[in-house]
N, C-alpha and C. Protein backbone atom coordinates (compact mmCIF):
# COMPACT_ATOMS: atom_id res chain seq x y z
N UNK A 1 -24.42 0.06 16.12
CA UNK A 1 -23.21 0.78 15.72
C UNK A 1 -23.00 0.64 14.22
N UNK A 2 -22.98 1.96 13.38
CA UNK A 2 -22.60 1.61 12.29
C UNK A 2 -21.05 1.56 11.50
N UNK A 3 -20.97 0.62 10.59
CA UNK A 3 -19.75 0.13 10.34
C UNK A 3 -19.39 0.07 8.77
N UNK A 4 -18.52 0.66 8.35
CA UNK A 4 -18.16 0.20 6.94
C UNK A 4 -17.33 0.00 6.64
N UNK A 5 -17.13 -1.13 5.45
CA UNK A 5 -15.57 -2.04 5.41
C UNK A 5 -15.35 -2.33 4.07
N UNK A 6 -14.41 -1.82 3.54
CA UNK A 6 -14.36 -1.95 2.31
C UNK A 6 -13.02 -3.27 1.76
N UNK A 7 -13.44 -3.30 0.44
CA UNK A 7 -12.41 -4.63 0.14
C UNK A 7 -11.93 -4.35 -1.42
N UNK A 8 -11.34 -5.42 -1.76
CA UNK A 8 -11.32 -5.35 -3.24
C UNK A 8 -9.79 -4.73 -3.83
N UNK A 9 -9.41 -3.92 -2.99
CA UNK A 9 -8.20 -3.04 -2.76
C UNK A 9 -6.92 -3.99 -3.54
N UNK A 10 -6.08 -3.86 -4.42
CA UNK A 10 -4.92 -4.48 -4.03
C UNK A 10 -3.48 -3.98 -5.50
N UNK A 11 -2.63 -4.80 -5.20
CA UNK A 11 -1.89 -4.12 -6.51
C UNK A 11 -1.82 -4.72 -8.17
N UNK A 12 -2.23 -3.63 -8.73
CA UNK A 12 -2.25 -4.19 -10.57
C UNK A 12 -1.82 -3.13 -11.17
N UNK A 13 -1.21 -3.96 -12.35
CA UNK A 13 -0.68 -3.16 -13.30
C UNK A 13 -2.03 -1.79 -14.10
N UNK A 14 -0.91 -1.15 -14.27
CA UNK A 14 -1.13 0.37 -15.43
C UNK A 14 -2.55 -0.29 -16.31
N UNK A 15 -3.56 -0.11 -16.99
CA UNK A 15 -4.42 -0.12 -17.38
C UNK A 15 -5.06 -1.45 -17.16
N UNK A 16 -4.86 -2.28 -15.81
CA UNK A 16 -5.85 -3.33 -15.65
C UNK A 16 -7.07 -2.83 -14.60
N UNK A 17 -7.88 -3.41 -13.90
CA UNK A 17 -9.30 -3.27 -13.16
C UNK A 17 -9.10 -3.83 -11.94
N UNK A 18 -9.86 -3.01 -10.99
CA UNK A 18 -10.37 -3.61 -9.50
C UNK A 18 -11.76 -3.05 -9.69
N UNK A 19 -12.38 -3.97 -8.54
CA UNK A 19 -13.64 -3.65 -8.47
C UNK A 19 -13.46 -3.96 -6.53
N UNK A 20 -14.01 -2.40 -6.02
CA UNK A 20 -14.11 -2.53 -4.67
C UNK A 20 -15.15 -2.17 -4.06
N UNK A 21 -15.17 -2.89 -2.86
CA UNK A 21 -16.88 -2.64 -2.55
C UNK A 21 -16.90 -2.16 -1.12
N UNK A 22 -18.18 -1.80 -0.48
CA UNK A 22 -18.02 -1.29 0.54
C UNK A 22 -19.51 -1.80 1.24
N UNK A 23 -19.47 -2.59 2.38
CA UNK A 23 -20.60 -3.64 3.15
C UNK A 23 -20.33 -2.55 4.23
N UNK A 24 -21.69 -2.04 4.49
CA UNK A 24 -22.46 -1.42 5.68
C UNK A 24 -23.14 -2.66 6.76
N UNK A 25 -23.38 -2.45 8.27
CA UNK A 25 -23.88 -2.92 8.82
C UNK A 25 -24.07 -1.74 9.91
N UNK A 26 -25.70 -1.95 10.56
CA UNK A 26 -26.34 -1.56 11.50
C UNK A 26 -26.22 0.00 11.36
N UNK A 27 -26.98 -0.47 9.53
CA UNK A 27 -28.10 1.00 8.89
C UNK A 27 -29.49 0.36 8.99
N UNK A 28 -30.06 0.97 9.32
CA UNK A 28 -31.32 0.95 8.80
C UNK A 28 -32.26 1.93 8.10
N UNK A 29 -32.98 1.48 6.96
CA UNK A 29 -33.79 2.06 6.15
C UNK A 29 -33.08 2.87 5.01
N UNK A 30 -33.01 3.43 4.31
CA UNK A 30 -32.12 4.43 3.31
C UNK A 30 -31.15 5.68 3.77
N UNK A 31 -30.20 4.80 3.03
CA UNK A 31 -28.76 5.83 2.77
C UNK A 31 -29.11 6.61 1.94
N UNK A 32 -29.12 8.11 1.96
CA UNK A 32 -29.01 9.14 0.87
C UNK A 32 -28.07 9.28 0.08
N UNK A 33 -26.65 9.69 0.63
CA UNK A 33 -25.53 9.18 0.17
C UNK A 33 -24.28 8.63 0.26
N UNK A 34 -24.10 8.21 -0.64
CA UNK A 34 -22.81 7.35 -0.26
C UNK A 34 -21.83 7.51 -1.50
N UNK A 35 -20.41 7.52 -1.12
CA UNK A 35 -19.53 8.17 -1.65
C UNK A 35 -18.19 7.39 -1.21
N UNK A 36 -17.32 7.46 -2.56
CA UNK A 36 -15.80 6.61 -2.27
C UNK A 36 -15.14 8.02 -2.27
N UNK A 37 -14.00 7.81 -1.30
CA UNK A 37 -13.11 9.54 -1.48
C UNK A 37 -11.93 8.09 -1.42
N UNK A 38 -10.84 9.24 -2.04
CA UNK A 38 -8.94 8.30 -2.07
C UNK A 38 -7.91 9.59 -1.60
N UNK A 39 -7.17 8.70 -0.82
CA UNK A 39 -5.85 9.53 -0.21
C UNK A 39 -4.76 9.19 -0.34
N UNK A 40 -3.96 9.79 -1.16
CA UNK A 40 -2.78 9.07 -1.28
C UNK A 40 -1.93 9.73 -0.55
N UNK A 41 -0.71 9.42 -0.54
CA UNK A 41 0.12 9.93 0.93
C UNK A 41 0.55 11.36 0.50
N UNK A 42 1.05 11.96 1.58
CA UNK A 42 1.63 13.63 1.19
C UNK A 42 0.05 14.31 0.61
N UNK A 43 -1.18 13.58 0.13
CA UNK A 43 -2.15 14.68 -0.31
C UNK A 43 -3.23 14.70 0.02
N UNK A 44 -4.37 15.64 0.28
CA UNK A 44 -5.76 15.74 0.47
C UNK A 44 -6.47 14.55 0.25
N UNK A 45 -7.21 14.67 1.11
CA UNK A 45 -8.51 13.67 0.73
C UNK A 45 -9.19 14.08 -0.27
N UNK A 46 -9.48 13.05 -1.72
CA UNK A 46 -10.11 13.57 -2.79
C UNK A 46 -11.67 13.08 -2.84
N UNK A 47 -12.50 13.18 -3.39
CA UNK A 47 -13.59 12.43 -3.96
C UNK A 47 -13.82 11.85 -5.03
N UNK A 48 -14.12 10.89 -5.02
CA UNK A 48 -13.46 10.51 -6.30
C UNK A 48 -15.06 9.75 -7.27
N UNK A 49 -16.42 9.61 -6.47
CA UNK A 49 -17.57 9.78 -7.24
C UNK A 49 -18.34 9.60 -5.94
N UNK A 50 -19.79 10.05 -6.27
CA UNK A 50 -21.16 9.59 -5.34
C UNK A 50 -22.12 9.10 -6.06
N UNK A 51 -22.74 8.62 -5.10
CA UNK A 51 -24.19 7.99 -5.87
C UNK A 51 -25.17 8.01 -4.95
N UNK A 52 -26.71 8.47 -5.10
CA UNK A 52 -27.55 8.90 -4.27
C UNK A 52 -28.32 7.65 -4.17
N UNK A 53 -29.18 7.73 -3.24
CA UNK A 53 -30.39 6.33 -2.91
C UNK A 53 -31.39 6.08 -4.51
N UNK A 54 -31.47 7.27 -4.91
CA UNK A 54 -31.99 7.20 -6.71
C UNK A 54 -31.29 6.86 -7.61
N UNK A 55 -29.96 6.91 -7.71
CA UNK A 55 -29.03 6.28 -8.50
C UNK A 55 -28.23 7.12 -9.29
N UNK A 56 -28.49 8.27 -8.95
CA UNK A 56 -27.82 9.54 -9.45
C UNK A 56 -26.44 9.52 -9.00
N UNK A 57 -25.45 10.02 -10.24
CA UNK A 57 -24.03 9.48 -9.87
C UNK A 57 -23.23 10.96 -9.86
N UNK A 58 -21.94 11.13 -9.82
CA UNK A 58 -21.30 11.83 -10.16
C UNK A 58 -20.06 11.39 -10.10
N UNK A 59 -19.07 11.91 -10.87
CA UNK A 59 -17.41 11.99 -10.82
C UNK A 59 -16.56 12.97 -10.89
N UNK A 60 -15.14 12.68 -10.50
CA UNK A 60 -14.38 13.62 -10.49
C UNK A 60 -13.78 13.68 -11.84
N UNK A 61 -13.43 14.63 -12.29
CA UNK A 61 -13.15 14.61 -13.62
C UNK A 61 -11.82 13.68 -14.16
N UNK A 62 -10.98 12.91 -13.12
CA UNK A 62 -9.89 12.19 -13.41
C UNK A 62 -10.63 10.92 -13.53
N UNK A 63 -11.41 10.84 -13.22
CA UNK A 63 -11.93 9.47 -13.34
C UNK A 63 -13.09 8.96 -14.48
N UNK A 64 -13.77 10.12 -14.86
CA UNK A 64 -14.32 10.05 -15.54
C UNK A 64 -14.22 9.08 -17.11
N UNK A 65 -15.23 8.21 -16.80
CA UNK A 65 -15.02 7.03 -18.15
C UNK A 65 -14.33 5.70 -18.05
N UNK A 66 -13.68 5.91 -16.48
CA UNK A 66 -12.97 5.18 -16.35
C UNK A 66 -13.59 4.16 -15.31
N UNK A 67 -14.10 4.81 -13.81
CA UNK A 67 -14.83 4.33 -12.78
C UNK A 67 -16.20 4.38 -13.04
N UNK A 68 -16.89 3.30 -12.84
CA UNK A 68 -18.42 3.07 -12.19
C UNK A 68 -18.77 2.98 -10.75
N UNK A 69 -19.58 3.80 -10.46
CA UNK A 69 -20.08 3.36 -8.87
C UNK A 69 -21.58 3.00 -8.86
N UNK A 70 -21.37 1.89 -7.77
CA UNK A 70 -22.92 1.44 -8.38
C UNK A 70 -23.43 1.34 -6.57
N UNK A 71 -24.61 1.00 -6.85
CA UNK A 71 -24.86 0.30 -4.85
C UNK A 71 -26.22 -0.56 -5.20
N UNK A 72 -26.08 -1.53 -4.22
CA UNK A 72 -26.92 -2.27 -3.89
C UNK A 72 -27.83 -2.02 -2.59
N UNK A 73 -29.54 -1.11 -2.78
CA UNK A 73 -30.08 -0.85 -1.74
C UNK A 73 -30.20 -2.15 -0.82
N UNK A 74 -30.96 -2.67 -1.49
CA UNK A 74 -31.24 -3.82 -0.97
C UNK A 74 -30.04 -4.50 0.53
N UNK A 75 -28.82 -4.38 -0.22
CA UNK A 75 -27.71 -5.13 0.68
C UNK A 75 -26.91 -3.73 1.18
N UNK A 76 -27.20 -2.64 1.13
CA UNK A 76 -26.62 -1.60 1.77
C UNK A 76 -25.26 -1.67 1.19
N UNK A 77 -25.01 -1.97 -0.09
CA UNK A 77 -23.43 -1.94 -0.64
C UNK A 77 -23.65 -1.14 -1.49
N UNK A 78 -21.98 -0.82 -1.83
CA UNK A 78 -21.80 0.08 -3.03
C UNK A 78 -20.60 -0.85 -3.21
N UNK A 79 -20.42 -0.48 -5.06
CA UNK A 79 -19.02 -0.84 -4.98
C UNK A 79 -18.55 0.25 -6.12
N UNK A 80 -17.35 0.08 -6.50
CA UNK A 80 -16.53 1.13 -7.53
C UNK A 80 -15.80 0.20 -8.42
N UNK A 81 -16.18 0.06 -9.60
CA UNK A 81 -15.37 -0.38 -11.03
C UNK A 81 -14.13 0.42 -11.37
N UNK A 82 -13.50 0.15 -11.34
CA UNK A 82 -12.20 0.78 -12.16
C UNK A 82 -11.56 0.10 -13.11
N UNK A 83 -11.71 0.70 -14.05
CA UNK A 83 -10.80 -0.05 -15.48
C UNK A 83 -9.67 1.15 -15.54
N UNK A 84 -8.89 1.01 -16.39
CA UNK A 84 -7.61 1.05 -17.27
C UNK A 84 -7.23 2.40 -16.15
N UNK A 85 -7.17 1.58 -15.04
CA UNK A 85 -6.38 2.19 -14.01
C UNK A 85 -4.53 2.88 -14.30
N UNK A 86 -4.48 3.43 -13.84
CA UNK A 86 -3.19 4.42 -13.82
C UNK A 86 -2.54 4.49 -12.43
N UNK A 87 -1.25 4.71 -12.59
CA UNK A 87 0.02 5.15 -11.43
C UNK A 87 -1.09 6.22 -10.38
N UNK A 88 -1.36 7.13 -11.38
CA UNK A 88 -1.58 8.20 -10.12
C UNK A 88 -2.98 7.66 -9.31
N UNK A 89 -3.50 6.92 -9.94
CA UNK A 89 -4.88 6.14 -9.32
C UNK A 89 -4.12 5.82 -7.73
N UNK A 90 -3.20 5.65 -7.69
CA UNK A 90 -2.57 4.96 -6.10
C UNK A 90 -3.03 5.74 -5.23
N UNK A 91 -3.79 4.82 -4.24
CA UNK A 91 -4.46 5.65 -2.81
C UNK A 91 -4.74 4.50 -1.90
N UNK A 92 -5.22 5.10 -0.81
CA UNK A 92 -6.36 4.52 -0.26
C UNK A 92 -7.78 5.11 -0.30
N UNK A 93 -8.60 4.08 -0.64
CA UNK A 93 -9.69 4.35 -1.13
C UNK A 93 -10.86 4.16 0.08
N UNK A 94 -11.70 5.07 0.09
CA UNK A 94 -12.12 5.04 1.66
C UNK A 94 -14.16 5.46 1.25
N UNK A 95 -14.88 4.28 1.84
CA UNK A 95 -16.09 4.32 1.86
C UNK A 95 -16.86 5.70 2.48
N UNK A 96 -17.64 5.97 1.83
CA UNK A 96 -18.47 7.51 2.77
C UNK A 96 -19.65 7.16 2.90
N UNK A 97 -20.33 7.63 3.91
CA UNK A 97 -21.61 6.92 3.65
C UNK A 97 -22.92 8.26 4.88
N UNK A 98 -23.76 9.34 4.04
CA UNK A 98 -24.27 10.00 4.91
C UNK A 98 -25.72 9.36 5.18
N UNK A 99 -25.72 9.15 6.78
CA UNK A 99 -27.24 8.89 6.97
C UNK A 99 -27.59 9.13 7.84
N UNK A 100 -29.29 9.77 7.80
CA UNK A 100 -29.36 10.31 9.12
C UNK A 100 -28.63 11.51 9.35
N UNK A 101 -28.46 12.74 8.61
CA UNK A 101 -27.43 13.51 9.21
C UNK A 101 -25.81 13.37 9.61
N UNK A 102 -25.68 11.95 9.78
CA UNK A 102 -24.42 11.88 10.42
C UNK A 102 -23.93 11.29 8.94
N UNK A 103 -22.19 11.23 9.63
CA UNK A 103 -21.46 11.22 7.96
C UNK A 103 -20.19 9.56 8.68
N UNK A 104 -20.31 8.82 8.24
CA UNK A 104 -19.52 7.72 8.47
C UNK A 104 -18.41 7.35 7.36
N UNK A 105 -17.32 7.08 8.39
CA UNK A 105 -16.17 6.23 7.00
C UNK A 105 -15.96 4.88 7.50
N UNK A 106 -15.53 4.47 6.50
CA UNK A 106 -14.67 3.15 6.17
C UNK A 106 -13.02 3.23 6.45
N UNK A 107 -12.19 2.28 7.08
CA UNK A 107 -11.12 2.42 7.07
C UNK A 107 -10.07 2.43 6.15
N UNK A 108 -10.56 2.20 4.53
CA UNK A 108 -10.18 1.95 3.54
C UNK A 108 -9.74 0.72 3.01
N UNK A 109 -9.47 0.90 1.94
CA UNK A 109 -8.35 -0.30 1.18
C UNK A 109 -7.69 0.02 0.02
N UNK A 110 -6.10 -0.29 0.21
CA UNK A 110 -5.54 0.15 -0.79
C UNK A 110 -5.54 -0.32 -1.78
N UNK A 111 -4.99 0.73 -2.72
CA UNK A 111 -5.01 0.49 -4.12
C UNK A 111 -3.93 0.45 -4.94
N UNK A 112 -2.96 -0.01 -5.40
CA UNK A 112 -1.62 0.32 -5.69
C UNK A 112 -1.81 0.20 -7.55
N UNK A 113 -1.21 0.61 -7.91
CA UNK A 113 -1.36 0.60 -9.71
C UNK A 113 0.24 0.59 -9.92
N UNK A 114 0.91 -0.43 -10.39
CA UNK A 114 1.99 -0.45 -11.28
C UNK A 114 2.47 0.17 -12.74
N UNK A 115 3.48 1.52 -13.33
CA UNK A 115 3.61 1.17 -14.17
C UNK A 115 4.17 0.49 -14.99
């Protein structure tokens, strides 16, 4: 059964950092991709970057410069850097992970940003 659980989540002030990660169990062999999306209440599920099994990244343009997403093949993790976080950064931040065709989430972890 596969499973993903993310951590790291919690509340900080207006331009400080989290770094959250996201531990897979019962994958085997390569993830193609994997992806953090955030929901904050009242709005859509956003995406907020991906990163492929090659290391190819992308972002959403609010985040840009700000977040790193990185992964560890080896340990089937990813995690997400965030520096000089912001108010509207507030979500829950939720692991994606496609493999095999099929598309798996994480239950999230929040993120709260003070200004």
């Amino acid at each position: 059964q596969v499973q993903l659980v993310e951590s790291g989540g919690g509340l900080v002030q207006a331009g400080g950092s989290l770094r959250l990660s996201c531990t897979t169990s019962g994958i085997i062999g390569t993830i193609n991709i994997m992806a953090w999306y955030r929901q904050a209440p009242g709005k859509q599920r956003e995406l907020v970057a991906t990163i492929t099994s090659g290391g190819s990244t992308n972002y959403a343009d609010s985040v840009k410069g700000r977040f790193t997403i990185s992964r560890d093949n080896a340990k089937s993790t990813m995690y997400l850097q965030m520096n000089s976080l912001k108010p509207e950064d507030t979500a829950a931040y939720l692991c994606y992970v496609n493999w095999r065709v099929s598309n798996y989430w994480g239950q999230g972890t929040q993120v709260t940003v003070s200004s």
